[in-house]
PDB file of N, CA and C in Angstrom:
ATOM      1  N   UNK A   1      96.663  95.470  68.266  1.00  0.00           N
ATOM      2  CA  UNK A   1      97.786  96.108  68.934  1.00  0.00           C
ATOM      3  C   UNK A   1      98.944  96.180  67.931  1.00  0.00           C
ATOM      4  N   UNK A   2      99.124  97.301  68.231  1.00  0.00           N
ATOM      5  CA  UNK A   2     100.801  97.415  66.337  1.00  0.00           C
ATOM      6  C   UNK A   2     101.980  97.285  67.572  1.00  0.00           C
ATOM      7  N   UNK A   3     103.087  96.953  66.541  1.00  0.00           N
ATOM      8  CA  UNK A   3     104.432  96.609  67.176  1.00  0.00           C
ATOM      9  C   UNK A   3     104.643  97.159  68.044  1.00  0.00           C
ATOM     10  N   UNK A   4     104.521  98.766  68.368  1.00  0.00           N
ATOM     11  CA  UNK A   4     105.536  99.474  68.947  1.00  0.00           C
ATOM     12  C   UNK A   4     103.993  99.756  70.458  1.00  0.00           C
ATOM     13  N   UNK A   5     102.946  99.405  70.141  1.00  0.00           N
ATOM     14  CA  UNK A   5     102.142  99.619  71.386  1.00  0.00           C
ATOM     15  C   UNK A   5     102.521  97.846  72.553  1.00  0.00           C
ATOM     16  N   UNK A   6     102.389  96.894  71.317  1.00  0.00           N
ATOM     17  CA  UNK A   6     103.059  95.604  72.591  1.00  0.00           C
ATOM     18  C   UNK A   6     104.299  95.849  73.187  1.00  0.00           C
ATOM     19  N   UNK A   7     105.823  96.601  72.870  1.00  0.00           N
ATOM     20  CA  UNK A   7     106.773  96.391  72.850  1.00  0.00           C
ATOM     21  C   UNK A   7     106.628  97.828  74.262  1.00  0.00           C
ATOM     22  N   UNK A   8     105.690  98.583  74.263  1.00  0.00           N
ATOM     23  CA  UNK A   8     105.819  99.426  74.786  1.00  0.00           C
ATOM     24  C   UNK A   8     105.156  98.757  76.060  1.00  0.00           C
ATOM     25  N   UNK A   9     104.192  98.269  75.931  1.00  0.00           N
ATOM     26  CA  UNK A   9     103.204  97.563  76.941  1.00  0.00           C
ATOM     27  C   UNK A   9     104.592  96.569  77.518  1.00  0.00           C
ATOM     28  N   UNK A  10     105.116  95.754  77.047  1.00  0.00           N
ATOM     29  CA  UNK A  10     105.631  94.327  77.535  1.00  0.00           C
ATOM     30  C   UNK A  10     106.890  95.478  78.633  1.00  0.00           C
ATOM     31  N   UNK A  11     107.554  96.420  77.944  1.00  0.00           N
ATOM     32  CA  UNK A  11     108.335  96.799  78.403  1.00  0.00           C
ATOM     33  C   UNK A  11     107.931  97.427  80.153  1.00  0.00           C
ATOM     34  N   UNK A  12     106.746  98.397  80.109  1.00  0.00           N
ATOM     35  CA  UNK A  12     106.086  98.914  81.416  1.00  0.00           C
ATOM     36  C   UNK A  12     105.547  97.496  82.087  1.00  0.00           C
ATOM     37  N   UNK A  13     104.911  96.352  82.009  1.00  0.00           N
ATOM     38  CA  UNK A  13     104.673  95.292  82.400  1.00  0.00           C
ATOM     39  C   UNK A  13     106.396  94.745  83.103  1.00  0.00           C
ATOM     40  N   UNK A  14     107.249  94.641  82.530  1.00  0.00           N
ATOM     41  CA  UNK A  14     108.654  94.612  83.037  1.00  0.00           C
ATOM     42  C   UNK A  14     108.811  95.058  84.377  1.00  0.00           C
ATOM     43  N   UNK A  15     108.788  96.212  84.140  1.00  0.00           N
ATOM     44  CA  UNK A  15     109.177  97.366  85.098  1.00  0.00           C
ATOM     45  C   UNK A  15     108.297  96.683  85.972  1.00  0.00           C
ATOM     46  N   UNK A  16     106.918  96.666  86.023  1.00  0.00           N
ATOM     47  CA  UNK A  16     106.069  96.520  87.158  1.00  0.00           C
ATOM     48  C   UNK A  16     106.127  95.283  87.952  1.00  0.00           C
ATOM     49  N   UNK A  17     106.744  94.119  86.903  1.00  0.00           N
ATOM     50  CA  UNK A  17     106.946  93.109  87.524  1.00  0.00           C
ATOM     51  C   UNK A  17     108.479  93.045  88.423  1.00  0.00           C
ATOM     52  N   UNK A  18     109.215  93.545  88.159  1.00  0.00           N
ATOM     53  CA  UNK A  18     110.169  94.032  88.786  1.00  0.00           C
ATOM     54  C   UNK A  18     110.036  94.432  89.865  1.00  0.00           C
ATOM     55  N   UNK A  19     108.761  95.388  90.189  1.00  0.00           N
ATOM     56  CA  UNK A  19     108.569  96.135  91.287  1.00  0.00           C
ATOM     57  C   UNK A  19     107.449  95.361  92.106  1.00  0.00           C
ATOM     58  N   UNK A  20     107.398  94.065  92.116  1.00  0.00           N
ATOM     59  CA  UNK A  20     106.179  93.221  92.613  1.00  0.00           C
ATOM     60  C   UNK A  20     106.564  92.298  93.815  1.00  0.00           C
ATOM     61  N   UNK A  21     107.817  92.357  94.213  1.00  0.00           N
ATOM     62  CA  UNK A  21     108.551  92.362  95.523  1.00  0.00           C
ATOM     63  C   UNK A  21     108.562  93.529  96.966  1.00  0.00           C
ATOM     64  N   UNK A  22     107.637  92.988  97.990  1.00  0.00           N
ATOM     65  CA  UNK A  22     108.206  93.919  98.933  1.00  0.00           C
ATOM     66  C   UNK A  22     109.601  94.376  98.955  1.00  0.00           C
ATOM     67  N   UNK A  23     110.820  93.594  98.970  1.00  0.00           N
ATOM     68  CA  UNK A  23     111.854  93.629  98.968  1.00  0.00           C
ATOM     69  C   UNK A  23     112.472  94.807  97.827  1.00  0.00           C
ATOM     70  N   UNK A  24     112.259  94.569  97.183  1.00  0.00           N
ATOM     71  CA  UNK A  24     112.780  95.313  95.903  1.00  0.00           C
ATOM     72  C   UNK A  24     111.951  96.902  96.172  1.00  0.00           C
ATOM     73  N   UNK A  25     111.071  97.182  96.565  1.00  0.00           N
ATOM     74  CA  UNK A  25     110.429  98.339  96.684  1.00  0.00           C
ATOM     75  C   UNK A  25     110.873  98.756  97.348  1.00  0.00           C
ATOM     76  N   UNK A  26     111.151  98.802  99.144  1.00  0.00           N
ATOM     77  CA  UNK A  26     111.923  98.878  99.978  1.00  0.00           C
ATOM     78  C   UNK A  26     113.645  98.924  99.566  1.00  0.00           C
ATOM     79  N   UNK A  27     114.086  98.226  98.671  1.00  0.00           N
ATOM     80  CA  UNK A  27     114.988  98.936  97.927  1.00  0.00           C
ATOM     81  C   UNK A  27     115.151 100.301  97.159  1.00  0.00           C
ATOM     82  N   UNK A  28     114.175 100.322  96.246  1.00  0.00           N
ATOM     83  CA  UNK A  28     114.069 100.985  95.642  1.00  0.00           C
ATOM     84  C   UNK A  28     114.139 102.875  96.373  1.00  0.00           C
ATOM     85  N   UNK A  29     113.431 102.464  97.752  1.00  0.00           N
ATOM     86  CA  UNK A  29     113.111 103.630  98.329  1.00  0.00           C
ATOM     87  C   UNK A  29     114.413 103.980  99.061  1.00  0.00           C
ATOM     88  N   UNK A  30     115.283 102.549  99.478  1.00  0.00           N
ATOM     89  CA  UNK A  30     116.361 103.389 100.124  1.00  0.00           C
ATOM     90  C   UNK A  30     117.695 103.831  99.168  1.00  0.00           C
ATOM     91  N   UNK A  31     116.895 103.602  97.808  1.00  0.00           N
ATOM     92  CA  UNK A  31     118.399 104.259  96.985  1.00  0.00           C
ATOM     93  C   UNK A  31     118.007 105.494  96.251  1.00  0.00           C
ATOM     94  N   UNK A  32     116.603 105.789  96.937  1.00  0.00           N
ATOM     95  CA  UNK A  32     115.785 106.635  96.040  1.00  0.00           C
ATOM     96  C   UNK A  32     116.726 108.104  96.879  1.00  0.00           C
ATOM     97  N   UNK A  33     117.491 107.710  98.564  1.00  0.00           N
ATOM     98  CA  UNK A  33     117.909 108.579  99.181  1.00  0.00           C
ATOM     99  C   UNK A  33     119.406 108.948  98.971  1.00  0.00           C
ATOM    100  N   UNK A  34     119.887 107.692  98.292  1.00  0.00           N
ATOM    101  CA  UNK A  34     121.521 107.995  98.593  1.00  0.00           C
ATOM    102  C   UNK A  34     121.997 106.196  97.445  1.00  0.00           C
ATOM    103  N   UNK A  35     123.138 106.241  97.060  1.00  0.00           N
ATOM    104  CA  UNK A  35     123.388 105.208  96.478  1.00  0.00           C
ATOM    105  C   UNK A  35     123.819 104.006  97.363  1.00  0.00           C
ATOM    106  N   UNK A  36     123.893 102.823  97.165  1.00  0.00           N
ATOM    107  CA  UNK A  36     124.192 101.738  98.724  1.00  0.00           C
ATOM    108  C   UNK A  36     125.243 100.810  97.732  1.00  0.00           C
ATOM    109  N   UNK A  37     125.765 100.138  98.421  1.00  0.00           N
ATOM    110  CA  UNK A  37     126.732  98.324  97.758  1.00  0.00           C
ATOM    111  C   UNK A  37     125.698  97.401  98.584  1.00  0.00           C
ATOM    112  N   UNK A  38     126.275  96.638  97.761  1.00  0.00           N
ATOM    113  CA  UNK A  38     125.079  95.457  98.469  1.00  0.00           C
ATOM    114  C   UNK A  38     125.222  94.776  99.649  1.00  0.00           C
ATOM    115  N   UNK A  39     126.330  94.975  99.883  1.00  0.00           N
ATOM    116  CA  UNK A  39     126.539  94.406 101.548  1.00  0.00           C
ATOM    117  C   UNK A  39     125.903  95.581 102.660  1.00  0.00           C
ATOM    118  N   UNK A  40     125.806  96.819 102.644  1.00  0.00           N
ATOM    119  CA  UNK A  40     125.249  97.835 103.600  1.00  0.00           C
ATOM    120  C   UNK A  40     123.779  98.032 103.194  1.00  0.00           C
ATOM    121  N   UNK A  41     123.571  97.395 101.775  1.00  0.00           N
ATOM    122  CA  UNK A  41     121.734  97.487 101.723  1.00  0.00           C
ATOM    123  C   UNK A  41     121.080  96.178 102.135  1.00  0.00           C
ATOM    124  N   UNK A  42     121.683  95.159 101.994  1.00  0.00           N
ATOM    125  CA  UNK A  42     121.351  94.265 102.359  1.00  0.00           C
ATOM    126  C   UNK A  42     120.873  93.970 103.925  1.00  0.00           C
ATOM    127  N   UNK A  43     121.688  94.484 104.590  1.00  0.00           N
ATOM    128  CA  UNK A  43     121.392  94.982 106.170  1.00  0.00           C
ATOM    129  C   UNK A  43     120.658  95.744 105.921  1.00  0.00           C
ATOM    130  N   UNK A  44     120.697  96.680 105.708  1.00  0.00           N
ATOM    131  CA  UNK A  44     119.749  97.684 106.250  1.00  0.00           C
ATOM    132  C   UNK A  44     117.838  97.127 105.570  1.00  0.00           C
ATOM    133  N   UNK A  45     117.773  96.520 104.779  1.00  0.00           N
ATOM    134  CA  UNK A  45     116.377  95.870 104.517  1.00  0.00           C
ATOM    135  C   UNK A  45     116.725  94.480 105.198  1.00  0.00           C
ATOM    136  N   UNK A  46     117.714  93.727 105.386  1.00  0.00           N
ATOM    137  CA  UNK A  46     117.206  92.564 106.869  1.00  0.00           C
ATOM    138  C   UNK A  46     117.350  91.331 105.913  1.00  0.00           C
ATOM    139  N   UNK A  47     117.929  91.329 104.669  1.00  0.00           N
ATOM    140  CA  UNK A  47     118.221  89.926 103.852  1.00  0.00           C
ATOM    141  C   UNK A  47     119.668  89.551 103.941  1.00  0.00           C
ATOM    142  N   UNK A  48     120.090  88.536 103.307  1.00  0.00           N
ATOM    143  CA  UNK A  48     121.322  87.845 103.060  1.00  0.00           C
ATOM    144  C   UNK A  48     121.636  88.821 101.706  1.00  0.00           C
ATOM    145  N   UNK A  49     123.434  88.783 102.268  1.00  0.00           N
ATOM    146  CA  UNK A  49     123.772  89.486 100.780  1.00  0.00           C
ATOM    147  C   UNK A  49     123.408  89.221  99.237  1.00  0.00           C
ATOM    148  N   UNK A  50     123.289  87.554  99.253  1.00  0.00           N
ATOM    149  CA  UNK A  50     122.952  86.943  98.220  1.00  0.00           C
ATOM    150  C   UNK A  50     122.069  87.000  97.854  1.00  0.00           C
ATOM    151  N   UNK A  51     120.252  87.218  98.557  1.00  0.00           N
ATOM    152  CA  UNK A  51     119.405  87.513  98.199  1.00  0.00           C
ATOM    153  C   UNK A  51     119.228  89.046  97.698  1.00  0.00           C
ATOM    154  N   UNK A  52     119.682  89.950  98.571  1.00  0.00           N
ATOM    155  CA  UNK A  52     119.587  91.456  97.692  1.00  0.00           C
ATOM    156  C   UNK A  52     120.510  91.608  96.574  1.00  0.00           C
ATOM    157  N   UNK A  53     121.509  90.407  96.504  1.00  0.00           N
ATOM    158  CA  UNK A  53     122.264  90.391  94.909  1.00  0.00           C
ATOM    159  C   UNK A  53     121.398  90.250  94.028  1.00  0.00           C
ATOM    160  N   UNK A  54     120.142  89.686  93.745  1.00  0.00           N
ATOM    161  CA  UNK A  54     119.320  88.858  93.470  1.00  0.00           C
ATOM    162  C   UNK A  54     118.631  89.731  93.005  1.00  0.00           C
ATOM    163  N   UNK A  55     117.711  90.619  94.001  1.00  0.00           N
ATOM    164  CA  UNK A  55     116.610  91.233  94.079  1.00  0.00           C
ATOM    165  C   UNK A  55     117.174  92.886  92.856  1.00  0.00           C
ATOM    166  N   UNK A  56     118.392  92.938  93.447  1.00  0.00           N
ATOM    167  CA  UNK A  56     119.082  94.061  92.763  1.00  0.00           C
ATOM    168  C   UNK A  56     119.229  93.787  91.367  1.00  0.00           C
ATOM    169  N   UNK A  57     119.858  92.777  90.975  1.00  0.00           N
ATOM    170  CA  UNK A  57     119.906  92.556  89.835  1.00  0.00           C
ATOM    171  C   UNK A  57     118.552  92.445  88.430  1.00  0.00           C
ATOM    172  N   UNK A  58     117.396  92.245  89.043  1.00  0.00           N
ATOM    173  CA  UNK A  58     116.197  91.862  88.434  1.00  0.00           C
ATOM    174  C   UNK A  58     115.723  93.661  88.312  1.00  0.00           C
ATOM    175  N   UNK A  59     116.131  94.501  89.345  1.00  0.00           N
ATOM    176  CA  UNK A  59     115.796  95.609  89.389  1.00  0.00           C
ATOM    177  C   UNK A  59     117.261  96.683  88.229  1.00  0.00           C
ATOM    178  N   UNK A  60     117.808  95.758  88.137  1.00  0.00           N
ATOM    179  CA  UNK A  60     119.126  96.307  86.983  1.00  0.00           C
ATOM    180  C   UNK A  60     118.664  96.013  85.517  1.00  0.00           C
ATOM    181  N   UNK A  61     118.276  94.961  85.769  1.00  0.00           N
ATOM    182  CA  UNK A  61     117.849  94.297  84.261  1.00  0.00           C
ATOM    183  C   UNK A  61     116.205  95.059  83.921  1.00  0.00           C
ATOM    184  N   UNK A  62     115.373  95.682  84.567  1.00  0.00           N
ATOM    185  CA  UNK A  62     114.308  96.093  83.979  1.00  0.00           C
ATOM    186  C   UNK A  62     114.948  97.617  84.262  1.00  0.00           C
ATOM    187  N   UNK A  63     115.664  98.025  84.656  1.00  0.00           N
ATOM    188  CA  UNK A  63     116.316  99.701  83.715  1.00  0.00           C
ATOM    189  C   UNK A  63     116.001 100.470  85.325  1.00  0.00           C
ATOM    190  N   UNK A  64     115.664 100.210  86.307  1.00  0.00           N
ATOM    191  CA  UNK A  64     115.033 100.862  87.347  1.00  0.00           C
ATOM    192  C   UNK A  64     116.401 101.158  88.174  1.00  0.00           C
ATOM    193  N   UNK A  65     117.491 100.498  87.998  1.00  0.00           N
ATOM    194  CA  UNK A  65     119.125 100.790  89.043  1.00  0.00           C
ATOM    195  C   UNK A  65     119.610 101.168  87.845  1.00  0.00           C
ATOM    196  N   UNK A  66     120.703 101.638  88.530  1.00  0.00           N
ATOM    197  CA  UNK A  66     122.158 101.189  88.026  1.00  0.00           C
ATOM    198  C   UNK A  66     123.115 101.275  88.545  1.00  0.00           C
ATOM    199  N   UNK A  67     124.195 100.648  88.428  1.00  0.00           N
ATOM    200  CA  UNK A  67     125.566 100.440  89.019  1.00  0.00           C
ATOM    201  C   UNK A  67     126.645 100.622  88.720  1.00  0.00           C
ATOM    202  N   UNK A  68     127.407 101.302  89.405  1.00  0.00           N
ATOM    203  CA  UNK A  68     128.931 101.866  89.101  1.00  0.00           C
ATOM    204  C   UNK A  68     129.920 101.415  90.067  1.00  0.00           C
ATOM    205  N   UNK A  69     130.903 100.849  89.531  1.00  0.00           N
ATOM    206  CA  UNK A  69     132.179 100.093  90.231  1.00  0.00           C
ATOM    207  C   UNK A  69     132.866 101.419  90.961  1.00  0.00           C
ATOM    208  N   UNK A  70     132.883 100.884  92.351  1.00  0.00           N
ATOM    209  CA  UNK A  70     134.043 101.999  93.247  1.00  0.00           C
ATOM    210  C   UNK A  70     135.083 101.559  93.511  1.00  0.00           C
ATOM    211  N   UNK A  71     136.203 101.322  92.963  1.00  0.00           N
ATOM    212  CA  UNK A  71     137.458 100.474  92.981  1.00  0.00           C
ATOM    213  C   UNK A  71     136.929  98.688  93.510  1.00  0.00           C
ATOM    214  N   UNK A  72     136.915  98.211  94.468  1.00  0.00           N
ATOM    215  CA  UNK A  72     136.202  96.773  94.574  1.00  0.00           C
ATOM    216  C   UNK A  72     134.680  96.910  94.945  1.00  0.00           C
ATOM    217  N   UNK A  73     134.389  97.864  95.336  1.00  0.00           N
ATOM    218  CA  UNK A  73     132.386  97.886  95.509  1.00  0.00           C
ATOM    219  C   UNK A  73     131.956  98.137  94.441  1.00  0.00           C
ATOM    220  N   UNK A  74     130.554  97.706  94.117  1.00  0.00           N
ATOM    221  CA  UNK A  74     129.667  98.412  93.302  1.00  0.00           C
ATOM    222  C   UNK A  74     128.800  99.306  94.160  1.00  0.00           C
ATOM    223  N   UNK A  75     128.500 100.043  93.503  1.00  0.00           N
ATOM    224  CA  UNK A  75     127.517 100.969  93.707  1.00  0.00           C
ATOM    225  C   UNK A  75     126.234 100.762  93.143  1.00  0.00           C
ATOM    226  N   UNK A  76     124.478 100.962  93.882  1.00  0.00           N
ATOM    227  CA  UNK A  76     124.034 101.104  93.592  1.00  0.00           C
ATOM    228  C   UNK A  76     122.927 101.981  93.413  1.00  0.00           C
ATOM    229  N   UNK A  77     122.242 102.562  92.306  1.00  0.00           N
ATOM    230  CA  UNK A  77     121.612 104.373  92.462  1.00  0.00           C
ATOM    231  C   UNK A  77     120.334 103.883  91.562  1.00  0.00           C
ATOM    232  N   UNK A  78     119.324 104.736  92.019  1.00  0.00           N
ATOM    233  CA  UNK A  78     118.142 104.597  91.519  1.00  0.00           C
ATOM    234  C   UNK A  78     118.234 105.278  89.849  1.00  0.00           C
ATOM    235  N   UNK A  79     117.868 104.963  89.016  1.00  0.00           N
ATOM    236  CA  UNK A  79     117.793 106.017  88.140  1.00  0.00           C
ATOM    237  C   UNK A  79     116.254 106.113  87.091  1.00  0.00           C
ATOM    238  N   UNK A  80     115.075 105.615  88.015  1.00  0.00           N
ATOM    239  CA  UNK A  80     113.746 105.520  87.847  1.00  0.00           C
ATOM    240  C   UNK A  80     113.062 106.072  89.204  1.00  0.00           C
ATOM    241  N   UNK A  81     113.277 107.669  89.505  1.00  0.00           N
ATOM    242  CA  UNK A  81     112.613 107.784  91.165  1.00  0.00           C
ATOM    243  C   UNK A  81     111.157 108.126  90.579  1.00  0.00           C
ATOM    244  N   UNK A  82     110.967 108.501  89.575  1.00  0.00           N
ATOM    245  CA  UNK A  82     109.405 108.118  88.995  1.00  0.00           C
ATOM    246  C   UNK A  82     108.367 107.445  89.532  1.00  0.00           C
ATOM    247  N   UNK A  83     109.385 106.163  89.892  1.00  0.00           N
ATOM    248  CA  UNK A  83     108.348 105.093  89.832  1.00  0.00           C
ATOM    249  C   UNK A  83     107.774 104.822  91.397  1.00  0.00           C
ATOM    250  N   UNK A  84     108.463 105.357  91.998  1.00  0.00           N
ATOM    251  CA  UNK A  84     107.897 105.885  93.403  1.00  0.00           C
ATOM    252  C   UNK A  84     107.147 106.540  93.122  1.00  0.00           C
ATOM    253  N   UNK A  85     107.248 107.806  92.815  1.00  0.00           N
ATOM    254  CA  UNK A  85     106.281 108.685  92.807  1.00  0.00           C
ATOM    255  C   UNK A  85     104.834 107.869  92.579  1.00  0.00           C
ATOM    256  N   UNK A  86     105.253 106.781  91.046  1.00  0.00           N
ATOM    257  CA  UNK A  86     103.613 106.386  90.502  1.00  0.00           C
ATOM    258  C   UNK A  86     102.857 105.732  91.726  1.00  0.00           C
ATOM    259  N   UNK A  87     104.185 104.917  92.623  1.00  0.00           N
ATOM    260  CA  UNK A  87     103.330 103.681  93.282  1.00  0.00           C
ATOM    261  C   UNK A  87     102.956 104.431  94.287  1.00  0.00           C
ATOM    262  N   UNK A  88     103.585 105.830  95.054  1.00  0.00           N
ATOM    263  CA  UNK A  88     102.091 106.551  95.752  1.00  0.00           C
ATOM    264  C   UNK A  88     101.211 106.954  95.356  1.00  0.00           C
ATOM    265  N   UNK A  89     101.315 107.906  94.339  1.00  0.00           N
ATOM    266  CA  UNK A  89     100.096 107.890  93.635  1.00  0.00           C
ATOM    267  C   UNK A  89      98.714 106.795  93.562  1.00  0.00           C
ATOM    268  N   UNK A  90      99.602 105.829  93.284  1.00  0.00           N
ATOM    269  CA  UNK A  90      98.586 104.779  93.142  1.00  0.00           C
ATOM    270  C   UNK A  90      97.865 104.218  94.659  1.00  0.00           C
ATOM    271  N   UNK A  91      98.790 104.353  95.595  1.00  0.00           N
ATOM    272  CA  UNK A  91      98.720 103.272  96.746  1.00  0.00           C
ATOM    273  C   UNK A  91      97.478 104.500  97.458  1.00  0.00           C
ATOM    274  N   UNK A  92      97.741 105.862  97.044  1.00  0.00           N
ATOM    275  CA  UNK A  92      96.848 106.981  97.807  1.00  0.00           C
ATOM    276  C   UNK A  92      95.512 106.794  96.991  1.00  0.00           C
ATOM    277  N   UNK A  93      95.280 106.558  95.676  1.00  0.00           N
ATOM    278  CA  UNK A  93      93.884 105.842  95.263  1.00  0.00           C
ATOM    279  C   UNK A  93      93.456 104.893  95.737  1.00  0.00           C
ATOM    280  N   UNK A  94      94.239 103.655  96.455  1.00  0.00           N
ATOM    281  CA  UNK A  94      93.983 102.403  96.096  1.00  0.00           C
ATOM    282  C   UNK A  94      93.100 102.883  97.293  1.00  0.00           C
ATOM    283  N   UNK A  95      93.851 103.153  98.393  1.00  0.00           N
ATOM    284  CA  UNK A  95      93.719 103.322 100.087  1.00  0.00           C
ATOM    285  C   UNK A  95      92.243 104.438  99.755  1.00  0.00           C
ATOM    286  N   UNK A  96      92.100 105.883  99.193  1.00  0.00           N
ATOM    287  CA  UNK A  96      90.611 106.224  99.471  1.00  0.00           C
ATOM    288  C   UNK A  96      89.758 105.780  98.908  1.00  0.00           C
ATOM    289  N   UNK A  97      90.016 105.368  97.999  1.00  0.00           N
ATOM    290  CA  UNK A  97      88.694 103.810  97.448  1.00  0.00           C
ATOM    291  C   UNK A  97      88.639 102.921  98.397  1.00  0.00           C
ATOM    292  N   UNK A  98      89.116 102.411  99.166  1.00  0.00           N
ATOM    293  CA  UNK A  98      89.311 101.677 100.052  1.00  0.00           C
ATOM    294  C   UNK A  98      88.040 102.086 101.569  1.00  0.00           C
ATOM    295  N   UNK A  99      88.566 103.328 101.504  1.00  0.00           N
ATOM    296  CA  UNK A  99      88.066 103.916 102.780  1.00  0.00           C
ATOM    297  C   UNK A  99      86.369 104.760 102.299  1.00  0.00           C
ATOM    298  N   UNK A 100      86.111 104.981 101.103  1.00  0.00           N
ATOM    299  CA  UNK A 100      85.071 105.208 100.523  1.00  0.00           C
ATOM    300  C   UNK A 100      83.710 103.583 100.374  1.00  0.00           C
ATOM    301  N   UNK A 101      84.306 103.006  99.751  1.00  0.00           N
ATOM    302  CA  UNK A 101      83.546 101.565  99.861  1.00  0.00           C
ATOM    303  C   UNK A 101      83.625 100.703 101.899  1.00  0.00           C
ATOM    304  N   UNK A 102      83.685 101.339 102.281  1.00  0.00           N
ATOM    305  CA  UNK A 102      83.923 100.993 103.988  1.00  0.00           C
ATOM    306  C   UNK A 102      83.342 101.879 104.492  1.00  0.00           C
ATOM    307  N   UNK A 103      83.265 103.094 103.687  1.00  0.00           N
ATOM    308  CA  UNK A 103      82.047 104.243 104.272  1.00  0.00           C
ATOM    309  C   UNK A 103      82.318 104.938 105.566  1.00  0.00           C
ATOM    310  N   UNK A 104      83.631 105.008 105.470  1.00  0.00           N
ATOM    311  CA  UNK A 104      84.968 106.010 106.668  1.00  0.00           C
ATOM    312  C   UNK A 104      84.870 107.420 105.930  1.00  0.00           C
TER     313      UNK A 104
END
């Protein structure tokens, strides 16, 4: 493996681990609609503010948010809607393999 294929690998491994939270996915999808602060997303997925501080932040640090100050709120906006796209993609393979080996 040469430098720039691990660095590329470790980096998509990031991302995915990032996205290995129900929580954070379910994020992901409701900023995929509109940008949120963390006190009105936090409700609306059913955690403590402190935990979607949490969940948000891990999803900031692998490049998948980002955030912009609104005088005292932050804002937060998807700027990876990609990666939705992949995980249906994927979840619509996973599911007719699924239903093929079950013989539906």
């Amino acid at each position: 493996m040469t430098d720039e294929e691990r660095k590329r690998c470790e980096l998509r491994a990031h991302m995915f681990k990032a996205m290995s939270h129900p929580v954070r996915v379910l994020m992901l999808e409701k900023l995929r609609a509109k940008p949120w602060c963390v006190c009105e997303l936090a409700e609306e997925v059913g955690v403590e503010k402190s935990v979607a501080s949490k969940h948000l932040a891990q999803l900031r640090e692998a490049g998948l948010i980002g955030d912009e100050k609104r005088g005292t709120l932050v804002e937060y906006r998807l700027i990876a809607p990609c990666v939705l796209d992949l995980a249906a993609c994927a979840e619509g393979a996973v599911l007719l393999n699924r239903k093929r080996r079950l013989g539906e």
